[in-house]
C-alpha atoms as a PDB file:
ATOM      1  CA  UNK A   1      33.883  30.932 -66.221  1.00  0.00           C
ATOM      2  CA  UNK A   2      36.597  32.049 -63.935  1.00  0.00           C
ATOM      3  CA  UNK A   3      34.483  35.338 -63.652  1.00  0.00           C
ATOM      4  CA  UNK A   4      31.360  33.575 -62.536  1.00  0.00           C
ATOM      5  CA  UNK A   5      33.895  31.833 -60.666  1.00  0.00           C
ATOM      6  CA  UNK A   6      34.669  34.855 -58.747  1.00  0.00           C
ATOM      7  CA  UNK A   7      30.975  36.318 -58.401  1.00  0.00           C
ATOM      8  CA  UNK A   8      30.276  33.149 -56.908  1.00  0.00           C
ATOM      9  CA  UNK A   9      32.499  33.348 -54.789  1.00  0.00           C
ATOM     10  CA  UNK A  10      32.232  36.980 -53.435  1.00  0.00           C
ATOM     11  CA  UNK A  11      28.554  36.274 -53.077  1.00  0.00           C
ATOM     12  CA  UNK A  12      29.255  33.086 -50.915  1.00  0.00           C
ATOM     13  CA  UNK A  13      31.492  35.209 -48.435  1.00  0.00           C
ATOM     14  CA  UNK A  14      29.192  37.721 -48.316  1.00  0.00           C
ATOM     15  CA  UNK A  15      26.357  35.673 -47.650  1.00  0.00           C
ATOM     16  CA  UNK A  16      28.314  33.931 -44.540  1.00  0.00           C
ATOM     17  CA  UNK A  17      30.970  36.046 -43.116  1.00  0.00           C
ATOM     18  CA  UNK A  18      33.772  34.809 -41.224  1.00  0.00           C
ATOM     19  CA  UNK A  19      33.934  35.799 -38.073  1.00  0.00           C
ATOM     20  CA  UNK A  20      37.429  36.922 -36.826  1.00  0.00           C
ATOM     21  CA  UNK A  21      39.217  34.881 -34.744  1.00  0.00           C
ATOM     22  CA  UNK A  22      36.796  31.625 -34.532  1.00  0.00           C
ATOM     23  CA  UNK A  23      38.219  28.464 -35.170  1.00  0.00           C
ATOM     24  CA  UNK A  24      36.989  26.016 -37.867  1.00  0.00           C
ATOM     25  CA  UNK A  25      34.856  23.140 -37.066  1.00  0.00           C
ATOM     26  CA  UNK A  26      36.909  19.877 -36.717  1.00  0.00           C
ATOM     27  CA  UNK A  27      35.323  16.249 -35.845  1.00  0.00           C
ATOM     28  CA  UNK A  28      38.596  14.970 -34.760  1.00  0.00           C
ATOM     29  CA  UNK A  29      39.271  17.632 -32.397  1.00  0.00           C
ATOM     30  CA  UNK A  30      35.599  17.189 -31.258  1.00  0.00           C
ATOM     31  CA  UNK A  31      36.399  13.453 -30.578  1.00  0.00           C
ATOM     32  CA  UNK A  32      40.319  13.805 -29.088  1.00  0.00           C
ATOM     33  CA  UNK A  33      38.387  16.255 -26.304  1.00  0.00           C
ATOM     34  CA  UNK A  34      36.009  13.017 -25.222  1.00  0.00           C
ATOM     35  CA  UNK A  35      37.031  10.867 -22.421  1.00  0.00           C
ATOM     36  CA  UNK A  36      36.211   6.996 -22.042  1.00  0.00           C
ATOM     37  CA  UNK A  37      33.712   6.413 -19.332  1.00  0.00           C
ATOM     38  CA  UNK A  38      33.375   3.169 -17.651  1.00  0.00           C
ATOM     39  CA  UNK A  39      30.080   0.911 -18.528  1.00  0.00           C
ATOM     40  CA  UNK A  40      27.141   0.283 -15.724  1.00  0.00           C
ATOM     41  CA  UNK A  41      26.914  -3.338 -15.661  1.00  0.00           C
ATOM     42  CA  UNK A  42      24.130  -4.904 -12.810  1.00  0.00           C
ATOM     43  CA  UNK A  43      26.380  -7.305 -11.637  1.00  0.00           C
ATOM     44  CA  UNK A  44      29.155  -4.695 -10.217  1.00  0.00           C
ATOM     45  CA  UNK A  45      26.133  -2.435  -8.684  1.00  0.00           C
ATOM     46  CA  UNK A  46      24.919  -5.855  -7.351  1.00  0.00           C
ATOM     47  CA  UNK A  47      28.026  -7.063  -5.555  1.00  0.00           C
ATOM     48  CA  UNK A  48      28.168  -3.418  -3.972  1.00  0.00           C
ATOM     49  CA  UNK A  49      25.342  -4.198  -2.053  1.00  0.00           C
ATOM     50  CA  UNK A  50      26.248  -7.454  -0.987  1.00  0.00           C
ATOM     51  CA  UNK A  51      29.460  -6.397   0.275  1.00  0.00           C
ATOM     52  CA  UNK A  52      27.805  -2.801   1.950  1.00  0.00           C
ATOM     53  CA  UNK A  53      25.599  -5.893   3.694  1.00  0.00           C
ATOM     54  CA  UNK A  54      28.166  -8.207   4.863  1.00  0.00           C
ATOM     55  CA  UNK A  55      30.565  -4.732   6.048  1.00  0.00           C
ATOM     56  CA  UNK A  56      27.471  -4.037   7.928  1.00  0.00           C
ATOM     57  CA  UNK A  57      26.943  -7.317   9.663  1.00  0.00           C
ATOM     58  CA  UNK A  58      30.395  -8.208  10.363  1.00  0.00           C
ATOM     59  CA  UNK A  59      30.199  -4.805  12.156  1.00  0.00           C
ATOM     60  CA  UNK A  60      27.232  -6.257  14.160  1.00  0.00           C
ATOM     61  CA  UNK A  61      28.722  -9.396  14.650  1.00  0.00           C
ATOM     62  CA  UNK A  62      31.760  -7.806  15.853  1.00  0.00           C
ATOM     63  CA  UNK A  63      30.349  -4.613  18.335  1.00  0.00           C
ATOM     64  CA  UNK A  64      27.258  -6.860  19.628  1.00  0.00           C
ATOM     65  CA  UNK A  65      27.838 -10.637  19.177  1.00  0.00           C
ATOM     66  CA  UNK A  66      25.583 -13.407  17.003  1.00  0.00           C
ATOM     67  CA  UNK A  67      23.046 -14.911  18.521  1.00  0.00           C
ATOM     68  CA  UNK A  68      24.301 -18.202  20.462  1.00  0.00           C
ATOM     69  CA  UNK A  69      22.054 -20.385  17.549  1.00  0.00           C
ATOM     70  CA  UNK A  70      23.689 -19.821  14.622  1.00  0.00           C
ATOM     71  CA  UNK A  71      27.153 -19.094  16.302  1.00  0.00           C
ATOM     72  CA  UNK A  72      26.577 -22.980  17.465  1.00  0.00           C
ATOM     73  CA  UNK A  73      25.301 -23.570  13.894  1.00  0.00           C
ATOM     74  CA  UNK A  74      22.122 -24.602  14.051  1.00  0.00           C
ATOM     75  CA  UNK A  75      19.916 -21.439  13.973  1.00  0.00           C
ATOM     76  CA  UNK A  76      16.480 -21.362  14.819  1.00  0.00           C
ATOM     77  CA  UNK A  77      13.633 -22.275  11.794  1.00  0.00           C
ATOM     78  CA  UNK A  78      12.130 -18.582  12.577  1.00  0.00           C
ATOM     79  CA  UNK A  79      15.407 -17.051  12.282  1.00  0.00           C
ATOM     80  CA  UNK A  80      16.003 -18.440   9.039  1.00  0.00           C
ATOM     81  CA  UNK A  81      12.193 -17.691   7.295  1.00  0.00           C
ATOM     82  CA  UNK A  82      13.070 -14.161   8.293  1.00  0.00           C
ATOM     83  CA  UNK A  83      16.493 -13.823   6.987  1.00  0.00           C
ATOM     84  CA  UNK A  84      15.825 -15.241   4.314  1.00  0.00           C
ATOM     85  CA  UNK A  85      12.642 -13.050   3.649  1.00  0.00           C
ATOM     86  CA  UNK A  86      15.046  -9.561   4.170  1.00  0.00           C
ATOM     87  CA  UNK A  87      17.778 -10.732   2.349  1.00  0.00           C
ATOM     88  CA  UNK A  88      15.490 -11.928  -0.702  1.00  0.00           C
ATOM     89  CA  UNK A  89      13.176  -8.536  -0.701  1.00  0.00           C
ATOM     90  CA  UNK A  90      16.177  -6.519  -0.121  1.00  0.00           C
ATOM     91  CA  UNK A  91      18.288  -7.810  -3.067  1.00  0.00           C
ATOM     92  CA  UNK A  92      15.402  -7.882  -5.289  1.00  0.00           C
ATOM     93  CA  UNK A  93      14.496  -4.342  -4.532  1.00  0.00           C
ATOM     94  CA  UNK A  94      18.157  -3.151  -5.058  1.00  0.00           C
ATOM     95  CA  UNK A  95      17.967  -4.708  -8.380  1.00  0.00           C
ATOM     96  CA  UNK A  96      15.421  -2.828  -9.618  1.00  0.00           C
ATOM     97  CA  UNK A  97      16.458   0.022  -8.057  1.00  0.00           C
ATOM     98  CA  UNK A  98      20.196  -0.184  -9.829  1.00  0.00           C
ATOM     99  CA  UNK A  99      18.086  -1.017 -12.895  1.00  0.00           C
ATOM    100  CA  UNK A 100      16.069   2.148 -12.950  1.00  0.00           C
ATOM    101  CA  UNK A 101      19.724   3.936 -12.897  1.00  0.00           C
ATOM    102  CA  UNK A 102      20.062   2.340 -16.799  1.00  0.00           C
ATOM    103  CA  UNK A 103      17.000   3.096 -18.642  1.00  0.00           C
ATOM    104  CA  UNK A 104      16.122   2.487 -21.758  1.00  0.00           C
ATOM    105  CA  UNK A 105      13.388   1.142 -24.680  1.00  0.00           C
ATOM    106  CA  UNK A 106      12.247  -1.955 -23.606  1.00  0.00           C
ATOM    107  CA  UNK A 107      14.223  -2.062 -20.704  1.00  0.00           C
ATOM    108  CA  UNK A 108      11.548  -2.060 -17.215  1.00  0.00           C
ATOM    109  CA  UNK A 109      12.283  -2.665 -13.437  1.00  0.00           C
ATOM    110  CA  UNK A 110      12.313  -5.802 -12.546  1.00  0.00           C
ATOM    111  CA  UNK A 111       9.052  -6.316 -10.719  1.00  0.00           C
ATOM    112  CA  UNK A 112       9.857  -9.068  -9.045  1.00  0.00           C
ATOM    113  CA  UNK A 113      10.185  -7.527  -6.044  1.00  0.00           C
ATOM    114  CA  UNK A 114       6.362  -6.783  -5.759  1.00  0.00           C
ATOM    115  CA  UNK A 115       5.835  -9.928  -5.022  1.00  0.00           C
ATOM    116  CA  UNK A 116       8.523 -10.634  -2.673  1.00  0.00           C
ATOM    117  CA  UNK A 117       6.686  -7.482  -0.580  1.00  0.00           C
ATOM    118  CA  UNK A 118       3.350  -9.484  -0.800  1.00  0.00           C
ATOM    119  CA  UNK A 119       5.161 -12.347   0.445  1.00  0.00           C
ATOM    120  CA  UNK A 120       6.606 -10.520   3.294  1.00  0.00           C
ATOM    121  CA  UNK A 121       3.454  -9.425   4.309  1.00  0.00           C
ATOM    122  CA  UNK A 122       3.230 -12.562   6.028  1.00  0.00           C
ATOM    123  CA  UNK A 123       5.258 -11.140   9.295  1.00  0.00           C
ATOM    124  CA  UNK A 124       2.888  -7.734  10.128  1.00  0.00           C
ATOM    125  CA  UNK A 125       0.135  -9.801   9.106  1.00  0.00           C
ATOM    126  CA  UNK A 126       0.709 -12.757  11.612  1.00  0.00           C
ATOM    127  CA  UNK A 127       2.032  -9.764  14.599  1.00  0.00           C
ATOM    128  CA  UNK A 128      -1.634  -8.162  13.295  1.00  0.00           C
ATOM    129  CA  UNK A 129      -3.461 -11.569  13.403  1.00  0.00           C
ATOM    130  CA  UNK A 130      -2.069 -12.499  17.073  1.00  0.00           C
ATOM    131  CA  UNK A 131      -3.184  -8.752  18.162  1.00  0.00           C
ATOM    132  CA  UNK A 132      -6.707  -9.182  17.225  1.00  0.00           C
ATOM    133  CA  UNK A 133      -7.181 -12.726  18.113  1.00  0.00           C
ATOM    134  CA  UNK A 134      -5.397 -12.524  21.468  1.00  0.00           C
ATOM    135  CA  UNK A 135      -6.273  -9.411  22.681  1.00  0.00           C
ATOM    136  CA  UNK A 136      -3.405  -7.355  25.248  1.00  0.00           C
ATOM    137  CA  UNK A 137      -5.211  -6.641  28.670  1.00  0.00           C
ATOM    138  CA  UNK A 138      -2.330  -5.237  30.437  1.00  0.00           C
ATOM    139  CA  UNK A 139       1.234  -3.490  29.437  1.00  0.00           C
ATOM    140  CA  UNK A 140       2.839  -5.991  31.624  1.00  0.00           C
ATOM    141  CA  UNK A 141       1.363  -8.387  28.889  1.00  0.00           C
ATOM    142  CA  UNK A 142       2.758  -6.011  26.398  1.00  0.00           C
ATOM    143  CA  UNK A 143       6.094  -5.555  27.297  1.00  0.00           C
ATOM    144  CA  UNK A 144       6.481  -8.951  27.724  1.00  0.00           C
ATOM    145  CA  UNK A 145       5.683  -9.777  23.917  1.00  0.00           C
ATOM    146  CA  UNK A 146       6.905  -6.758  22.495  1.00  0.00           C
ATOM    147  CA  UNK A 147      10.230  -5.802  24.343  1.00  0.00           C
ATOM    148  CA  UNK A 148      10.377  -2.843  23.763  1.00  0.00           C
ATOM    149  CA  UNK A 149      14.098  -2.192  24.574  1.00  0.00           C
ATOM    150  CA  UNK A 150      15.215  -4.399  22.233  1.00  0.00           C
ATOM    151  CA  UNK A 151      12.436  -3.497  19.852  1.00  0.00           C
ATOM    152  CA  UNK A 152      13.585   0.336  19.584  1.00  0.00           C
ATOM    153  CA  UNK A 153      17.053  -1.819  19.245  1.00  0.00           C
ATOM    154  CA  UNK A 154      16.358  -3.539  16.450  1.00  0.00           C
ATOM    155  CA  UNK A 155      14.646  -0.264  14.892  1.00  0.00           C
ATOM    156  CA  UNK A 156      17.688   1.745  15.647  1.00  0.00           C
ATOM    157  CA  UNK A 157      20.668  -0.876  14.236  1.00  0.00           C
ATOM    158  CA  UNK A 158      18.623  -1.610  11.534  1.00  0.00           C
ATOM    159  CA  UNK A 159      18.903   2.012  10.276  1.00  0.00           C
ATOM    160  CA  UNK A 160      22.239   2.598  10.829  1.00  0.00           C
ATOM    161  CA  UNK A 161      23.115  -1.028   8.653  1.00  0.00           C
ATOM    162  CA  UNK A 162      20.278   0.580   6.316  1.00  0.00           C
ATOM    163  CA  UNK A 163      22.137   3.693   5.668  1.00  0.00           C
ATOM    164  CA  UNK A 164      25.311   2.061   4.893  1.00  0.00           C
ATOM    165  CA  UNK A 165      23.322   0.089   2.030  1.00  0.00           C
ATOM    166  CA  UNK A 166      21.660   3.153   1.006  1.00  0.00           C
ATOM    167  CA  UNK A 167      24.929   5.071   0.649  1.00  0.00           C
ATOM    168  CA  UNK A 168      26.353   2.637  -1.774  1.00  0.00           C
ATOM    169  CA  UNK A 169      22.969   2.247  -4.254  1.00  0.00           C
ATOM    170  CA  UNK A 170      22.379   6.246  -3.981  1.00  0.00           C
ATOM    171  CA  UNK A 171      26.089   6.401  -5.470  1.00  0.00           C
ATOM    172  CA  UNK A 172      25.311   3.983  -8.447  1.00  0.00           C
ATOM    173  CA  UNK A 173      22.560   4.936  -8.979  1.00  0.00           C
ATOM    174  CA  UNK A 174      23.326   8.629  -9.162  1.00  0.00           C
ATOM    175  CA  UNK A 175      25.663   7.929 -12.094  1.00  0.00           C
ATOM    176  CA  UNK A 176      23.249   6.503 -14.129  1.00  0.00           C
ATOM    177  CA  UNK A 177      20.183   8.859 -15.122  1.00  0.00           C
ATOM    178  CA  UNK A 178      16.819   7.326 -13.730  1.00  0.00           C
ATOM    179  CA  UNK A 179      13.912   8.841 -15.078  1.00  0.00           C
ATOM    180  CA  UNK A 180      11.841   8.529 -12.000  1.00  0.00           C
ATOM    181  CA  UNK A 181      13.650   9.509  -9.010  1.00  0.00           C
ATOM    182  CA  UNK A 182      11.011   9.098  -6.845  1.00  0.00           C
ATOM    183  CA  UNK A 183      10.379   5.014  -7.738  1.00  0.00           C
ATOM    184  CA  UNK A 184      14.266   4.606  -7.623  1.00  0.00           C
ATOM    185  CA  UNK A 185      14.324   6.716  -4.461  1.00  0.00           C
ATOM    186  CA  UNK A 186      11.195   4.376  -2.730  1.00  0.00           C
ATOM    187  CA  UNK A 187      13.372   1.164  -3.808  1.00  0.00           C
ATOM    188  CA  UNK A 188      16.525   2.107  -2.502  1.00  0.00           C
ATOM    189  CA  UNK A 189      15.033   2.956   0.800  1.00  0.00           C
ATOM    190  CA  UNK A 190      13.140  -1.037   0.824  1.00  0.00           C
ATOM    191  CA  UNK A 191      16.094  -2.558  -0.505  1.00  0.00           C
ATOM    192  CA  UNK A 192      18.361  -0.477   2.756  1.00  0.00           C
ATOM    193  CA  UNK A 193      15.892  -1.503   4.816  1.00  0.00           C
ATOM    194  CA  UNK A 194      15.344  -5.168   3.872  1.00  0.00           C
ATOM    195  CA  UNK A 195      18.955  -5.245   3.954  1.00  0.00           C
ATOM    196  CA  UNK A 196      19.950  -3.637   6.884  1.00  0.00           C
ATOM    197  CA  UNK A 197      17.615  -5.432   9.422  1.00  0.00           C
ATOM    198  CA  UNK A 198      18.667  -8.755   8.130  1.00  0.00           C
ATOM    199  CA  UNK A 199      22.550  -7.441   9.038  1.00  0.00           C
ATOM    200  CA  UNK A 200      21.099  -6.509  12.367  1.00  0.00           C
ATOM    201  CA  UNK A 201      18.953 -10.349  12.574  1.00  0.00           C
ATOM    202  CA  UNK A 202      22.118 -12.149  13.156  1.00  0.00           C
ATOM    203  CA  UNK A 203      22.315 -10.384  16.679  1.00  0.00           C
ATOM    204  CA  UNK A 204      18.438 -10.710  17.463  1.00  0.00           C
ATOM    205  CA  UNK A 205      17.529 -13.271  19.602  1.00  0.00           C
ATOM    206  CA  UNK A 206      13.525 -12.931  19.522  1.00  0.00           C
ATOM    207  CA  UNK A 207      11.951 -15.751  17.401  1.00  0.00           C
ATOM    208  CA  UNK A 208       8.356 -14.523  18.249  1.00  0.00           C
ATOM    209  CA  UNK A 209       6.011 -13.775  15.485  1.00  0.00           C
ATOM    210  CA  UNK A 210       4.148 -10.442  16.885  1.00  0.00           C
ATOM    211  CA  UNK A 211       8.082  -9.252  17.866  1.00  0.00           C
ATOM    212  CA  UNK A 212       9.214  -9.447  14.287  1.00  0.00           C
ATOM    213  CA  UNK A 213       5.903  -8.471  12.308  1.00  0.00           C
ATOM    214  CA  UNK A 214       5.908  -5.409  14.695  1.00  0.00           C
ATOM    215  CA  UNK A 215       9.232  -4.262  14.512  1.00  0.00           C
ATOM    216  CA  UNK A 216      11.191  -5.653  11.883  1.00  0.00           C
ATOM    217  CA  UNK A 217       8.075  -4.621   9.443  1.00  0.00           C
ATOM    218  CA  UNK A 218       8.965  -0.718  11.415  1.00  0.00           C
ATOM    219  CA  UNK A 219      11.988  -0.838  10.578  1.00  0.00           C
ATOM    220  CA  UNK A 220      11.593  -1.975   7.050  1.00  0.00           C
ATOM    221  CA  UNK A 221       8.530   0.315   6.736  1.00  0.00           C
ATOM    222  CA  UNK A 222      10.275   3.614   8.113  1.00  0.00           C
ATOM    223  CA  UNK A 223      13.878   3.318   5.945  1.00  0.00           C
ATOM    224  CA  UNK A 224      11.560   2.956   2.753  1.00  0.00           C
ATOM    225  CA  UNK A 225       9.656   6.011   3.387  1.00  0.00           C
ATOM    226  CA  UNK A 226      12.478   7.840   4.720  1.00  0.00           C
ATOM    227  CA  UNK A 227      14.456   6.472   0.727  1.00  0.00           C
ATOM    228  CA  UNK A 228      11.356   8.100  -0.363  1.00  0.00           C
ATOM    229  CA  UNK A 229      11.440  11.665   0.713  1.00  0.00           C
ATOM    230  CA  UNK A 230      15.233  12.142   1.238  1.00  0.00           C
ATOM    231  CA  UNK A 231      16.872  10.730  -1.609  1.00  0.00           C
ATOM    232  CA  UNK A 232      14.447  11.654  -4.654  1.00  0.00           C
ATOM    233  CA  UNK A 233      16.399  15.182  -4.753  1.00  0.00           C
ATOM    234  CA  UNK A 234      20.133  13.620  -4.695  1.00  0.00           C
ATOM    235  CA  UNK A 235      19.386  11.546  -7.936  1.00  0.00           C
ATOM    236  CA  UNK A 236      18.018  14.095  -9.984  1.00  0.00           C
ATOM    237  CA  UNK A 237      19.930  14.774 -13.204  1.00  0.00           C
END
């Protein structure tokens, strides 16, 4: 027996030589070289947002002043439908956007942000409604409903406040692993742009419908398509 002992035992380190030098395999060594990572929770990704929007309008507030309505505290009806439109789409889109970052079985986008979009539709649909039932003769006319100073305004504050809010869910999100960077790319760039033109609505004065469905649905339109092409390659993993 202890010969077989030995012939089984020459044959084993034949079979699988040693190499020289390596180290043996060792599970606790394996698990003292991990580190502890901290968990993704919604809620934290959430609140993110909300403060990247409130930094961005206190900035407004601050460098450009509040419209004299809700400084006096009792803003306009308008004023508060579209607000409350950004805020809602925007915070709906960042959800699913911070929820793509956590995939899993079961585990989808919320969608309701969909229908938030279809409600929002409402503003470029009335500003298209008004154009084709009261046609523009003149540019005088034009201007006049339109302002366009304030208009390219409105587009270029709102993408500054955007970017901030896109910043902070590109972050997040990037330390997750989305498995479609371009959805969670599209989303971030709504939810920026929802956001930041409702940070830049506490300074806008217009309450006309064709002014906001024109360029508050710009600005809204242009971040999410910008989300889309810039930010798909920054949140690849």
């Amino acid at each position: 027996m202890q010969q077989e002992g030995r012939i089984f035992k020459m044959r084993h380190d034949a079979a699988v030589p040693e190499r020289s030098g390596a180290e043996p395999f060792s599970i606790e060594a394996l698990v003292n070289g991990l580190s502890p990572v901290r968990p993704m929770r919604l809620r934290d990704g959430m609140m993110l947002s909300l403060a990247a929007v409130l930094v961005a309008a206190i900035a407004v507030a601050l460098s450009m002043g509040v419209r004299q309505d809700l400084a006096a505290g009792n803003p306009h009806w308008m004023f508060v439908l579209r607000a409350a439109v950004l805020v809602v789409l925007g915070l709906a889109a960042a959800k699913a956007a911070l929820s793509a970052a956590t995939p899993g079985v079961g585990n989808s986008s919320p969608a309701a942000w969909k229908w938030l979009l279809a409600g929002a539709v409402l503003f470029p649909g009335g500003a298209a409604y008004v154009w084709l039932t009261e046609p523009v003769q003149t540019m005088a006319r034009a201007n006049l409903l339109l302002y366009p100073e304030y208009g390219l305004e409105c587009l270029r504050i709102s993408g500054v406040c955007a970017a901030v809010v896109a910043v902070v869910l590109t972050l997040w999100v990037r330390r997750g692993a989305p498995t479609s960077p371009n959805q969670a790319a599209w989303l971030i760039g709504l939810a920026a742009g929802a956001l930041g033109a409702a940070a830049y609505s506490i300074h806008c004065t217009q309450n006309v419908l064709i002014y906001i469905g024109t360029w508050y649905s710009l600005a809204v339109a242009g971040c999410a398509l910008a989300g889309r092409i810039i930010l798909p390659r920054f949140l690849r993993w």
